[in-house]
N, C-alpha and C. Protein backbone atom coordinates (compact mmCIF):
# COMPACT_ATOMS: atom_id res chain seq x y z
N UNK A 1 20.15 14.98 -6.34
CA UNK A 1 19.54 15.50 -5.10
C UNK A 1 20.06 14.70 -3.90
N UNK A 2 20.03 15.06 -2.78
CA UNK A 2 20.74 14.79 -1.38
C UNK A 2 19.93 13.31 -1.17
N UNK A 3 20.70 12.31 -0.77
CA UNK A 3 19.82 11.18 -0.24
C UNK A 3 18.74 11.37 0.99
N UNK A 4 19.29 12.11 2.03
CA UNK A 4 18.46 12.80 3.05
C UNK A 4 17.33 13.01 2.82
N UNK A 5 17.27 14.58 1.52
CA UNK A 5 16.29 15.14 0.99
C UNK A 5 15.28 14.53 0.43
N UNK A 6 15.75 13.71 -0.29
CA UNK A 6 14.71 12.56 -1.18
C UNK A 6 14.28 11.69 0.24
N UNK A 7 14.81 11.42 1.11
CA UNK A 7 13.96 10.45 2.17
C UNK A 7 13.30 10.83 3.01
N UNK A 8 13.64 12.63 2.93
CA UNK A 8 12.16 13.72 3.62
C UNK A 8 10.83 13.63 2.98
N UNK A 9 11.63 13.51 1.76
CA UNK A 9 10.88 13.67 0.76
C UNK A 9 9.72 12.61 0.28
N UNK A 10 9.79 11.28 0.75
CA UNK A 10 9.20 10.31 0.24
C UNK A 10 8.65 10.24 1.34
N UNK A 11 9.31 10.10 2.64
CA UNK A 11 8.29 10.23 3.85
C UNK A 11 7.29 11.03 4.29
N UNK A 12 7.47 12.24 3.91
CA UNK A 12 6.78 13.16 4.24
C UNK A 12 5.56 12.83 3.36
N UNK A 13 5.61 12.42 1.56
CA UNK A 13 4.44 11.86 1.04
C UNK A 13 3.71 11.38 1.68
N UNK A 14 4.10 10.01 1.81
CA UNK A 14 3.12 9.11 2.46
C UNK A 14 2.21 9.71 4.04
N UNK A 15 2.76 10.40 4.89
CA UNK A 15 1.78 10.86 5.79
C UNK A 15 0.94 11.92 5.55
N UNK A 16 1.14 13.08 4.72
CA UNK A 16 0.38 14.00 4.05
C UNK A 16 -0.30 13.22 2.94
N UNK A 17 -0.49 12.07 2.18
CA UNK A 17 -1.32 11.45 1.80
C UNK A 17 -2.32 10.64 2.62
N UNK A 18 -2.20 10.16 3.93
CA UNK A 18 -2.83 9.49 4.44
C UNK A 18 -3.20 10.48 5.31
N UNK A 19 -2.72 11.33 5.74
CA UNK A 19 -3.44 12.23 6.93
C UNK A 19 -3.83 13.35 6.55
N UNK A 20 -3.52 13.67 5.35
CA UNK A 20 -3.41 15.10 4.75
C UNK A 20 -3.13 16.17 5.47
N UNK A 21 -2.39 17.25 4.54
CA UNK A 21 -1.58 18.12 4.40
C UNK A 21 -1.30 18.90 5.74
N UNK A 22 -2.89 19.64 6.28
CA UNK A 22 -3.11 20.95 6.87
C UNK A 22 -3.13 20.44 8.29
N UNK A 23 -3.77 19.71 8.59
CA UNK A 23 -3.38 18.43 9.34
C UNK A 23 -2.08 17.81 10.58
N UNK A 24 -1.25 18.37 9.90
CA UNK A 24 0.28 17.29 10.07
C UNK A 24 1.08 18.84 9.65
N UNK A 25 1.61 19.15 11.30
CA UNK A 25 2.56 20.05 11.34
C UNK A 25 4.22 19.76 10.85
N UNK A 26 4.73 20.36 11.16
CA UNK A 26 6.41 20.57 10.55
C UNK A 26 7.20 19.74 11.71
N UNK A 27 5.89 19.55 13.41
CA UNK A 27 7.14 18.86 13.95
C UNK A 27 6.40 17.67 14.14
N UNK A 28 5.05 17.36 13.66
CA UNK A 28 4.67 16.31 13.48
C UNK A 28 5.13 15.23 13.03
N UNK A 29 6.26 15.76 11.46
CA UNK A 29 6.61 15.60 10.43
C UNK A 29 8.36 14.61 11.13
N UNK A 30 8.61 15.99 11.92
CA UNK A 30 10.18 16.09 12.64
C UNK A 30 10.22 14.58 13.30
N UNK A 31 9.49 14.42 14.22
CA UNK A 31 8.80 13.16 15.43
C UNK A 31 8.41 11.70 14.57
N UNK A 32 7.66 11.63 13.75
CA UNK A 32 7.70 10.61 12.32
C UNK A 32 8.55 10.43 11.79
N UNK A 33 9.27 11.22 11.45
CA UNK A 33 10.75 10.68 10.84
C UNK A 33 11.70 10.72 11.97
N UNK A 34 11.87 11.10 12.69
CA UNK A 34 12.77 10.71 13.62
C UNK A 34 14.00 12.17 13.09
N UNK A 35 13.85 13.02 12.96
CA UNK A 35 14.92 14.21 12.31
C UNK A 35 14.48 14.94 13.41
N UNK A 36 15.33 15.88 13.32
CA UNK A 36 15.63 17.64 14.07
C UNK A 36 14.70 18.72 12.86
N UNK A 37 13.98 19.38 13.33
CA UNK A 37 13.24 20.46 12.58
C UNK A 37 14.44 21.55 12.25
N UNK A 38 15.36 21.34 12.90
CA UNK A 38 16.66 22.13 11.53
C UNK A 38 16.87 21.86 11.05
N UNK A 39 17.25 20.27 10.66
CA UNK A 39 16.91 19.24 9.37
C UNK A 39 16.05 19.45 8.35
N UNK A 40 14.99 19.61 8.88
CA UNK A 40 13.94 20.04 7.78
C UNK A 40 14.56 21.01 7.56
N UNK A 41 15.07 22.30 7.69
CA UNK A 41 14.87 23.37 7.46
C UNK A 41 16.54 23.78 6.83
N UNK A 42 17.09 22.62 7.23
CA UNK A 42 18.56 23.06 6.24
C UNK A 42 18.02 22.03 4.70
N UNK A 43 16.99 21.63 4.13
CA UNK A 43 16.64 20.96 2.75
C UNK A 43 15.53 22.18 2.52
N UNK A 44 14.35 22.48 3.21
CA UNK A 44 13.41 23.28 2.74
C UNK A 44 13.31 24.53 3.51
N UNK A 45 12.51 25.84 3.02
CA UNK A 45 12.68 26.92 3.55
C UNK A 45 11.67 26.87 4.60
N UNK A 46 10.33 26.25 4.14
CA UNK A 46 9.10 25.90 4.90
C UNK A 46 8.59 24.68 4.34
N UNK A 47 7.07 24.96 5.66
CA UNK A 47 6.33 23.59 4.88
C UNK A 47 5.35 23.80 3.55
N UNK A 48 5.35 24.80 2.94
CA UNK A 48 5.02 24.83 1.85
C UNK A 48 6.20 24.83 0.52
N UNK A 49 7.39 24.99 0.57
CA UNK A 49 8.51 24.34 0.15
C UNK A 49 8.07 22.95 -0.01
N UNK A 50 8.57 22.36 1.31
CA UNK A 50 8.44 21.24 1.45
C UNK A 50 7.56 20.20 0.29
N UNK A 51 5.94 20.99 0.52
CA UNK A 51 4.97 20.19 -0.40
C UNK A 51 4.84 20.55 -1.53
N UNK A 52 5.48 21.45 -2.55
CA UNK A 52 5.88 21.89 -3.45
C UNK A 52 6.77 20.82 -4.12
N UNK A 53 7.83 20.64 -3.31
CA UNK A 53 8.84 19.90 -3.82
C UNK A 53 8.56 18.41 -3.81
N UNK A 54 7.02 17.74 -3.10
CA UNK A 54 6.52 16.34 -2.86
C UNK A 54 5.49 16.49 -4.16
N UNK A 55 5.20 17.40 -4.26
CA UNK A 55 4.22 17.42 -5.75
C UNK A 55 4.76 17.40 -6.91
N UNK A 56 5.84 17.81 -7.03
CA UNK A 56 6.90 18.09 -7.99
C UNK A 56 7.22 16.56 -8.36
N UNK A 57 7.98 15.79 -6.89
CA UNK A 57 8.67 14.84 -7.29
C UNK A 57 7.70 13.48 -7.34
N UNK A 58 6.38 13.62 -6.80
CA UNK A 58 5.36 12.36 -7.36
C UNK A 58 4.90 12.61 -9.11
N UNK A 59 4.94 13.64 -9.37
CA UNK A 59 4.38 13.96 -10.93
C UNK A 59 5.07 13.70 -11.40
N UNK A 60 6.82 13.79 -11.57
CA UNK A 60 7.85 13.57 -11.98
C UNK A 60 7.61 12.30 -12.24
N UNK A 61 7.80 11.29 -11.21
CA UNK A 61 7.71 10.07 -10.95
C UNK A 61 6.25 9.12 -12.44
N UNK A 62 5.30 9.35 -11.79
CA UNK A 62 3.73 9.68 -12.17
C UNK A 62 4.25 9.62 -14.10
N UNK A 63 4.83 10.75 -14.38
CA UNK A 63 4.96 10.62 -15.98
C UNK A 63 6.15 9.79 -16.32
N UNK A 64 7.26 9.74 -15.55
CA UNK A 64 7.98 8.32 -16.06
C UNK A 64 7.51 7.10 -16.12
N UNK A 65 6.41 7.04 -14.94
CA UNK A 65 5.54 5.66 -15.09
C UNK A 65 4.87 5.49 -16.35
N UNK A 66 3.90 6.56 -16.51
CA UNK A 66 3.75 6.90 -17.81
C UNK A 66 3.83 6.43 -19.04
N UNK A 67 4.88 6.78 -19.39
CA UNK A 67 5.58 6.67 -20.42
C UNK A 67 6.36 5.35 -20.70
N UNK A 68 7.02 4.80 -19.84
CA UNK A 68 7.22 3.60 -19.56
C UNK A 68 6.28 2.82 -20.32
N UNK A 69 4.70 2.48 -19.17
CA UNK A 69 3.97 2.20 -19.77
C UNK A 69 3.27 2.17 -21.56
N UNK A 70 3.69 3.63 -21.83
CA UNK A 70 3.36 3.51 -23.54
C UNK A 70 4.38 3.20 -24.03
N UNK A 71 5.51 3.07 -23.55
CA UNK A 71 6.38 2.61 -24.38
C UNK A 71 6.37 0.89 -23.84
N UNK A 72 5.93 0.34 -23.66
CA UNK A 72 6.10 -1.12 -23.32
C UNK A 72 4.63 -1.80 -24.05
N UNK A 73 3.58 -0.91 -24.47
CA UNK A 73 2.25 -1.38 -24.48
C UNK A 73 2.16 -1.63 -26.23
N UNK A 74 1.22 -2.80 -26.25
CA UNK A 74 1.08 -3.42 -27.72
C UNK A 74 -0.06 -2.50 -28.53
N UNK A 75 -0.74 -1.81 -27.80
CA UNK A 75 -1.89 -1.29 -28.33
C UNK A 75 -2.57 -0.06 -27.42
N UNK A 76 -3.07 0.67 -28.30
CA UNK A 76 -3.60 1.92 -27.69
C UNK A 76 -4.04 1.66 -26.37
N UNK A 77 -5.37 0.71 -26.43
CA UNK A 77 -5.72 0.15 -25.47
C UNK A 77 -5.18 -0.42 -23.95
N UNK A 78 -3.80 -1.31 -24.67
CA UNK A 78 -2.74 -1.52 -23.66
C UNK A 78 -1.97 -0.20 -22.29
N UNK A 79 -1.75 1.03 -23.35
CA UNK A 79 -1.21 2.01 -22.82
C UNK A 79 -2.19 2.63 -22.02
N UNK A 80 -3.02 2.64 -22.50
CA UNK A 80 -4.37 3.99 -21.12
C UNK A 80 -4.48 3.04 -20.37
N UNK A 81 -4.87 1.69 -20.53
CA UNK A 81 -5.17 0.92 -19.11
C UNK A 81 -3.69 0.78 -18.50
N UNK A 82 -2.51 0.49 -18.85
CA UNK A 82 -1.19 1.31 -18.18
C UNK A 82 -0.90 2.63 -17.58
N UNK A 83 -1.39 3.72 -17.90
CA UNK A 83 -1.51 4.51 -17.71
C UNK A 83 -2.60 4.98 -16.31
N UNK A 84 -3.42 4.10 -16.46
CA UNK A 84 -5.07 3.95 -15.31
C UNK A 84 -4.29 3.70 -14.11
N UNK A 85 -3.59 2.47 -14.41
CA UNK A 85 -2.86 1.40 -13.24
C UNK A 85 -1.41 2.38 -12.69
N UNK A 86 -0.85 3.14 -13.44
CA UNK A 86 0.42 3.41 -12.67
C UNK A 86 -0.39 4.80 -11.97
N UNK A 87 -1.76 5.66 -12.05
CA UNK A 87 -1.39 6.54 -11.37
C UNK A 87 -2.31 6.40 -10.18
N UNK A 88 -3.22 5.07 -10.63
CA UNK A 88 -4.55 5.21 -9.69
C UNK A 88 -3.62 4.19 -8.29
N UNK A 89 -2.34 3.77 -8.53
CA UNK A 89 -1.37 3.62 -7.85
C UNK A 89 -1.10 4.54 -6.87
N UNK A 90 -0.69 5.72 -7.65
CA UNK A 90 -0.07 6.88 -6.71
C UNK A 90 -1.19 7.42 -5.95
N UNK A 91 -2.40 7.41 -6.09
CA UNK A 91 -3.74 7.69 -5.15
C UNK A 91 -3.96 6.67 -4.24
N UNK A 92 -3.59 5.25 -4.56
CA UNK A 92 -4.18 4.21 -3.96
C UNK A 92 -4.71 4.61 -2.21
N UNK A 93 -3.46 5.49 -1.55
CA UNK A 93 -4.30 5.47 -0.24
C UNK A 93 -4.50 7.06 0.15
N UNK A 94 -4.66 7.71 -0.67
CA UNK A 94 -5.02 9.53 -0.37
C UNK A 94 -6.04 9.96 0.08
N UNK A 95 -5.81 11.15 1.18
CA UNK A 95 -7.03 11.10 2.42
C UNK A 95 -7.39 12.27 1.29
N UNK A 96 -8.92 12.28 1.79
CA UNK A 96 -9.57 13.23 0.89
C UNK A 96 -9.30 14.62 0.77
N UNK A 97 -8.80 14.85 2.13
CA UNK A 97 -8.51 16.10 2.30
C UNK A 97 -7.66 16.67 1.61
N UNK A 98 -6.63 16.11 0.85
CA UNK A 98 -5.25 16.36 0.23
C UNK A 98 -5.43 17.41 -0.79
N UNK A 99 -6.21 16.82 -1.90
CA UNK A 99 -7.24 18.34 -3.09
C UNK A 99 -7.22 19.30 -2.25
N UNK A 100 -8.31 19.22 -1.36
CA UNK A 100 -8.71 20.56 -0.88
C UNK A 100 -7.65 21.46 -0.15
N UNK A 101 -6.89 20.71 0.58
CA UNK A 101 -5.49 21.84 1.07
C UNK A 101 -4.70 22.12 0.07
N UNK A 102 -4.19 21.88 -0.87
CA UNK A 102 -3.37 21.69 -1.87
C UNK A 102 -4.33 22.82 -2.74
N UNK A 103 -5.47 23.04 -2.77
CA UNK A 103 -6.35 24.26 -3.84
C UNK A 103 -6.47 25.37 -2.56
N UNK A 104 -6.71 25.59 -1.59
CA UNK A 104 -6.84 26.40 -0.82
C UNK A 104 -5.74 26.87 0.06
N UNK A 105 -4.67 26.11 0.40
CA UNK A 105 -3.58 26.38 1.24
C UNK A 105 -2.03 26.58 0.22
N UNK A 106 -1.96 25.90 -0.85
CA UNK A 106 -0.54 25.34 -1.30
C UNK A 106 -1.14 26.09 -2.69
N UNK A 107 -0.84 27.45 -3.02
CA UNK A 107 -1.31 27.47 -4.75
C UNK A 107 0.34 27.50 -5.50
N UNK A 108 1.27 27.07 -5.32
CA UNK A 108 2.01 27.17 -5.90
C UNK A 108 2.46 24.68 -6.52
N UNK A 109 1.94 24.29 -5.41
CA UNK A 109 1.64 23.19 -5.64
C UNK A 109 0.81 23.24 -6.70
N UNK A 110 -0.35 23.37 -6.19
CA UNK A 110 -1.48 23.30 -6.67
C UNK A 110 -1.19 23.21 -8.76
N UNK A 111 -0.99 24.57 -8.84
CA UNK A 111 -0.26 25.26 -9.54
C UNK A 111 0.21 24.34 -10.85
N UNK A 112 1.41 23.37 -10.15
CA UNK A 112 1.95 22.87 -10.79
C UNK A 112 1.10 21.62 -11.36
N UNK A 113 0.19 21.04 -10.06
CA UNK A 113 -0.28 20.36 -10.71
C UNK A 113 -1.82 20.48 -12.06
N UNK A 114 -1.60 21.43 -11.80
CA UNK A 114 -2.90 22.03 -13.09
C UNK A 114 -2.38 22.20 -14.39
N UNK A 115 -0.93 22.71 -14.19
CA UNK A 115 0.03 22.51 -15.13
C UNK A 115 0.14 21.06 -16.10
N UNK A 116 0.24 19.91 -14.97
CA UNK A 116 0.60 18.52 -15.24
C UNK A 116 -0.60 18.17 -15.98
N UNK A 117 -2.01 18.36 -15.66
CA UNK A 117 -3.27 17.94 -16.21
C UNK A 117 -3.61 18.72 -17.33
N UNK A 118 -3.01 19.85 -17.36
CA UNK A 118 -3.34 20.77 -18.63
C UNK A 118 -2.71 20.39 -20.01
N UNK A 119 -1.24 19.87 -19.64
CA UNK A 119 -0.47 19.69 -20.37
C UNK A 119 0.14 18.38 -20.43
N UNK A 120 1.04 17.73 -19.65
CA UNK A 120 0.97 16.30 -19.74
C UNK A 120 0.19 15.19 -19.97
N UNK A 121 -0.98 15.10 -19.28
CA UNK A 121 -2.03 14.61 -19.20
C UNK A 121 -2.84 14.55 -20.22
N UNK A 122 -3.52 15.69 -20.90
CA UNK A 122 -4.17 15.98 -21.70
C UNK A 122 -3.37 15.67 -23.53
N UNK A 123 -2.07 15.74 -23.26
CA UNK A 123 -1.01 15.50 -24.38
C UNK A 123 -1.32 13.93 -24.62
N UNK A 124 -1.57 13.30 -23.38
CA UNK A 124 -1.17 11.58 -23.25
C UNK A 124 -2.65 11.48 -23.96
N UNK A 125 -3.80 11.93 -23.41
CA UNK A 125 -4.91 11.07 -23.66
C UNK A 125 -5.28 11.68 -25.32
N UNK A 126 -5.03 12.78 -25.98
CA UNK A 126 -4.76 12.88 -27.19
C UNK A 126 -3.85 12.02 -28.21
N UNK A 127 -2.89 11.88 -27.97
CA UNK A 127 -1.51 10.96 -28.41
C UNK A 127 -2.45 9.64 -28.13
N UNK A 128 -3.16 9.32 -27.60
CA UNK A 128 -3.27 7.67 -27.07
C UNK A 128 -4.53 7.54 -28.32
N UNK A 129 -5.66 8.59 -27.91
CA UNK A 129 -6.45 8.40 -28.77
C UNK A 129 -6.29 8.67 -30.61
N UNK A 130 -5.25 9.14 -31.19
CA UNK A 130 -5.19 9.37 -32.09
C UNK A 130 -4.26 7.80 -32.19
N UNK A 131 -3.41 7.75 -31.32
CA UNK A 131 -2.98 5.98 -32.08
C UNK A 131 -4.02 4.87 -32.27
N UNK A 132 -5.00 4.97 -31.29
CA UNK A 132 -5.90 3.74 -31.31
C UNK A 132 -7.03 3.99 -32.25
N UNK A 133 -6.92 5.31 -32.85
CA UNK A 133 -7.58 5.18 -34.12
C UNK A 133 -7.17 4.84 -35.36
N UNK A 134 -5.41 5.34 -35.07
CA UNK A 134 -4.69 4.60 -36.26
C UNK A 134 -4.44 3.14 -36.10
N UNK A 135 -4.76 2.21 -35.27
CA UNK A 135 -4.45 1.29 -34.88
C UNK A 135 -6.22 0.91 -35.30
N UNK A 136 -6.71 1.39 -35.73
CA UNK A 136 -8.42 0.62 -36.03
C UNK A 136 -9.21 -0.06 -34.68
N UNK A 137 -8.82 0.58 -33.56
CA UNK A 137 -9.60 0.26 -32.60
C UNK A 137 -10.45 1.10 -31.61
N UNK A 138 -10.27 2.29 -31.96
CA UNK A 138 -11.03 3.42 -31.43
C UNK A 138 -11.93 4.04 -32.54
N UNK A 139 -13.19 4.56 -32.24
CA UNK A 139 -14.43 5.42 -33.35
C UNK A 139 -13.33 6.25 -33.91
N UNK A 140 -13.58 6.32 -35.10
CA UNK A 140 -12.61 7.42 -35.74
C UNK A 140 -13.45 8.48 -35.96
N UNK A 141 -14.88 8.31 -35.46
CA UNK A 141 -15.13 10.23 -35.51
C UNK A 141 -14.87 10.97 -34.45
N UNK A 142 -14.45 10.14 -33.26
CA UNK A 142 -14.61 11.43 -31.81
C UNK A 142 -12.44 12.15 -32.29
N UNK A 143 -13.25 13.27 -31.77
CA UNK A 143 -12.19 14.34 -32.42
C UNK A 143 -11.16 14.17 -31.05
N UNK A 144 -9.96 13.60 -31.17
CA UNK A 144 -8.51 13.35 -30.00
C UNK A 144 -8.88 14.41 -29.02
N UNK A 145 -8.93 15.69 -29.40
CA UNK A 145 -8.64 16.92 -28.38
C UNK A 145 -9.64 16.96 -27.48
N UNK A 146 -11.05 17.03 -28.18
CA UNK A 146 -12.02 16.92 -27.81
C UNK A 146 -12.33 16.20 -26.50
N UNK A 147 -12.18 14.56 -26.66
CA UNK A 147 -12.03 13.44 -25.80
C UNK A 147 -10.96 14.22 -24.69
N UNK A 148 -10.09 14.48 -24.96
CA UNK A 148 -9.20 14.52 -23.93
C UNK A 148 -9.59 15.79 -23.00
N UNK A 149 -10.52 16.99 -23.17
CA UNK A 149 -11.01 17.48 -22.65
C UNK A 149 -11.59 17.11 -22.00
N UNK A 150 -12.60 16.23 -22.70
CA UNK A 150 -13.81 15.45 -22.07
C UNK A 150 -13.47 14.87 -20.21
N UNK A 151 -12.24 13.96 -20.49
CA UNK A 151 -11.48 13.37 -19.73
C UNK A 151 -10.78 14.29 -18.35
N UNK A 152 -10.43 15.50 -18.67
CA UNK A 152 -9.77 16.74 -18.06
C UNK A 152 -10.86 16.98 -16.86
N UNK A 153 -12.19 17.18 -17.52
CA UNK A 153 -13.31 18.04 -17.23
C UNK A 153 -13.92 17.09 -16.13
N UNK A 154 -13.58 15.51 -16.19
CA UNK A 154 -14.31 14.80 -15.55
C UNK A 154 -13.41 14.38 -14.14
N UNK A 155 -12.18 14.43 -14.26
CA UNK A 155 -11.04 14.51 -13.61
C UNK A 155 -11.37 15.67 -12.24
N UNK A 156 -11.54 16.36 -13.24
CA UNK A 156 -11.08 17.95 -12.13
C UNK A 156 -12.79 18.07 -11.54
N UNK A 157 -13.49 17.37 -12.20
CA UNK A 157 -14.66 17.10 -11.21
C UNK A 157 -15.11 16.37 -9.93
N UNK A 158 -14.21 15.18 -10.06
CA UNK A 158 -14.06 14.23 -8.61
C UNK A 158 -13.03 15.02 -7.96
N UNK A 159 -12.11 15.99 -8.14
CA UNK A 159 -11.20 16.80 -7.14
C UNK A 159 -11.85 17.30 -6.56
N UNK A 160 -12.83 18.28 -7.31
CA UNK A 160 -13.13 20.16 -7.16
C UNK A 160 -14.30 19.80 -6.64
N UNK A 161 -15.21 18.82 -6.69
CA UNK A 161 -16.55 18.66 -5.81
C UNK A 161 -16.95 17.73 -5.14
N UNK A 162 -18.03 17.64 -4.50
CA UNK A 162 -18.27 16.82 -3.30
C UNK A 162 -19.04 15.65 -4.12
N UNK A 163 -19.43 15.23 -5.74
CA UNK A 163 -20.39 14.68 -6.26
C UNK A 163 -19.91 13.20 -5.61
N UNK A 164 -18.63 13.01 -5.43
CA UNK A 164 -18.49 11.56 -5.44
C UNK A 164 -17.62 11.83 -3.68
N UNK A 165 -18.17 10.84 -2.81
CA UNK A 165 -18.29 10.60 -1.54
C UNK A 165 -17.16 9.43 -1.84
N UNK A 166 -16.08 10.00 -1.60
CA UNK A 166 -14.69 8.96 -1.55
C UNK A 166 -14.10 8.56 -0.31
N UNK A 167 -13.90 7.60 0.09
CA UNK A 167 -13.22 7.25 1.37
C UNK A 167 -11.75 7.23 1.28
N UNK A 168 -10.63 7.24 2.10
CA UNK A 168 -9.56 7.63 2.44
C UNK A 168 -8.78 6.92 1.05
N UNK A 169 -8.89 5.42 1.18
CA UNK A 169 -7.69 4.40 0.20
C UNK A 169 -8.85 4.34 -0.91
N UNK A 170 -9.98 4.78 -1.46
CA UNK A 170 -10.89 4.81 -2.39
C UNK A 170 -10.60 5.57 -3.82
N UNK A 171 -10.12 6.96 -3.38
CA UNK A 171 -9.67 7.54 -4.74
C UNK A 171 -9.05 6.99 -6.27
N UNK A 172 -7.87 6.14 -6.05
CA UNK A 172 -7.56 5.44 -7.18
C UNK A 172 -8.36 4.36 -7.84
N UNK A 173 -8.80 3.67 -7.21
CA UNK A 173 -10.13 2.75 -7.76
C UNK A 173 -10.72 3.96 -8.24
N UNK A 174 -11.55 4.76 -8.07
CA UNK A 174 -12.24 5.51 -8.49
C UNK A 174 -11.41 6.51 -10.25
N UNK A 175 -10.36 6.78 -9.73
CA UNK A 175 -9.63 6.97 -11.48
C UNK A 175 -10.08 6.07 -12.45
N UNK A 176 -9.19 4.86 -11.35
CA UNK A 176 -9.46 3.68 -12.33
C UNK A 176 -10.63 3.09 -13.14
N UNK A 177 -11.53 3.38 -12.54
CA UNK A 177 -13.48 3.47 -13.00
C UNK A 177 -13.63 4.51 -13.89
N UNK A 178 -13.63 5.93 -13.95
CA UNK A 178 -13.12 6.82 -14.75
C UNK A 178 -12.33 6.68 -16.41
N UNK A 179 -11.70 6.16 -16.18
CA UNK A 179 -10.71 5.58 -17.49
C UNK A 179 -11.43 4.43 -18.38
N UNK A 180 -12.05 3.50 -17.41
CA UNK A 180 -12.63 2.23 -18.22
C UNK A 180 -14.04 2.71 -18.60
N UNK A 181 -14.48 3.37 -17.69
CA UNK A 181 -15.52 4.13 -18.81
C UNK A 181 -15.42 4.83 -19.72
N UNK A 182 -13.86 5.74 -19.95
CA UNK A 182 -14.14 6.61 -20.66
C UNK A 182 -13.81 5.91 -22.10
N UNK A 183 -12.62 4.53 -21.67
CA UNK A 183 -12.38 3.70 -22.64
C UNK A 183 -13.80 3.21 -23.28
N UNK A 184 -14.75 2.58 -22.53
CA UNK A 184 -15.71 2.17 -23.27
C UNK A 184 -16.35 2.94 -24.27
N UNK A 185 -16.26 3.92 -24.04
CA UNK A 185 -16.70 5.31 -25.04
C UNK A 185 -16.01 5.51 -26.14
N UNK A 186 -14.65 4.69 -26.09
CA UNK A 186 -13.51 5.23 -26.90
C UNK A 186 -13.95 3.94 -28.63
N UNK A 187 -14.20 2.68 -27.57
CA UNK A 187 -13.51 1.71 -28.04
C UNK A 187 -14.87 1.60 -29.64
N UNK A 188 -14.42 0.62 -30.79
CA UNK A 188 -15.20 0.16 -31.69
C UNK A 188 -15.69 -1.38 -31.04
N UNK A 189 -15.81 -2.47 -32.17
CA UNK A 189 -16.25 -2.97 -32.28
C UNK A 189 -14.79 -3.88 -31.86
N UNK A 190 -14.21 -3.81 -32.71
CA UNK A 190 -12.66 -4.36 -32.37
C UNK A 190 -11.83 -4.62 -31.38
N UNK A 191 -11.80 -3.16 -31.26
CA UNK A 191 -11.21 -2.44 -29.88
C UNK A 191 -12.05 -3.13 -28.48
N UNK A 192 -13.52 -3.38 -28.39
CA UNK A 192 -13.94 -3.77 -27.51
C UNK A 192 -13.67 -5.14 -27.25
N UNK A 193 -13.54 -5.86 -28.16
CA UNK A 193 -13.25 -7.70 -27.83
C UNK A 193 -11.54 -7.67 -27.56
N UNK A 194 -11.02 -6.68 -27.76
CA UNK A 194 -9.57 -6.56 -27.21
C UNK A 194 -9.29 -5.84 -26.01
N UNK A 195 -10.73 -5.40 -25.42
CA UNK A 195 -10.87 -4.64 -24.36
C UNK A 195 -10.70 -5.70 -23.20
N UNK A 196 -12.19 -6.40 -23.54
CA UNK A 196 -12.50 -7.46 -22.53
C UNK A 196 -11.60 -8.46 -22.67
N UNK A 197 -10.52 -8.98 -23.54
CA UNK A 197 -9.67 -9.75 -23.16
C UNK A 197 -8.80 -9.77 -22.47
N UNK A 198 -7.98 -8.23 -22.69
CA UNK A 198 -7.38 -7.72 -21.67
C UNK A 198 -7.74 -7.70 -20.56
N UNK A 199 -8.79 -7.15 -20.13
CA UNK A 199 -9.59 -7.06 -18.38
C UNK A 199 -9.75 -8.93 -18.32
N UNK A 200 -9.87 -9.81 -19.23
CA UNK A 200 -9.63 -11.09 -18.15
C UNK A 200 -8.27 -11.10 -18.29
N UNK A 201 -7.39 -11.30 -18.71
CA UNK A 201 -6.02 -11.91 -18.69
C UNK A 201 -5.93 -11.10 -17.48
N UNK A 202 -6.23 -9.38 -17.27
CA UNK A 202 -5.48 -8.72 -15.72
C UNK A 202 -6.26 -9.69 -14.29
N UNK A 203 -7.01 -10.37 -14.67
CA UNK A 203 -7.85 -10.59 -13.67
C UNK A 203 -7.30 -11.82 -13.26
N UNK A 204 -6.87 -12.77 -13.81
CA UNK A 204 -6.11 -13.80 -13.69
C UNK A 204 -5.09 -13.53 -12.83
């Protein structure tokens, strides 16, 4: 991909994360980066292009972290709290508004990312929980798929409703709370004294 494109591309993230989407026009966009709005428009057709192709390439990103992560991690345990940390990253400073334009303005974004949670997402926290039961540190009666629904359902609940009152750079902490609870749910007897060791060594 064009070096240009990718540096529309990463810029344009970060202010539609902090200011969100609906918000922050095309020459808003032009004036912040310092480009010509034919610039924009010789890489994207519009500004829904545009955020199509910023959703695309943070998810992209988002599951190489991912994976990375499970592939570097000693234990089930290791990988979801890897997994917590690389995406509650990519939220760290997202204005609230971002969900809601992205479900009401952008459905082809949107789209994709329902895709990513349906299927990536939901693949990981299955795969994670079926190792850490083979690994003797997760209940071996809660059923993988199950859990990972569980997880889906609770997800698309801090998006889709107003229950949790999030402030602008708040969202990823808030994943991150999400996960360690759902871990605590996950973990045995085992699994839990390898829980809390982990959470001090990160704390250090």
């Amino acid at each position: 991909m064009d070096k240009k494109r990718n540096e529309i591309i990463d810029k344009s993230a970060m202010i539609f994360l902090r200011h969100g989407i609906r918000s922050v026009t095309m020459d808003d966009l032009a004036r912040e980066l310092g480009v010509s709005k034919k610039t924009f428009y010789n890489y994207f057709k519009d500004k829904d292009d545009l955020v199509t192709r910023i959703v695309s390439t943070l998810i992209e990103r988002n599951q190489v972290a991912c994976e990375i992560g499970r592939l570097r991690s000693e234990t089930a345990i290791d990988a979801l709290m890897n997994i917590s940390e690389s995406s509650s990253r990519l939220f760290t400073e997202i204005h609230t508004s971002v969900f809601y334009d992205l479900q009401k303005y952008y459905p082809e974004a949107w789209g994709i990312i329902k895709q990513h949670r349906l299927e990536f997402v939901s693949n990981q926290i299955t795969q994670n929980i079926i190792r850490g039961q083979e690994e003797g540190l997760y209940i071996a009666e809660l059923d993988p798929k199950i859990m990972a629904g569980i997880h889906l359902s609770i997800v698309s609940m801090m998006i889709d409703s107003d229950i949790f009152e999030v402030e602008a750079n708040e969202f990823g902490y808030l994943l991150e709370q999400v996960v360690l609870f759902q871990l605590r749910g996950l973990v045995n007897d085992k699994g839990r004294e390898l829980m809390v060791k982990n959470m001090k060594n990160k704390v250090k």
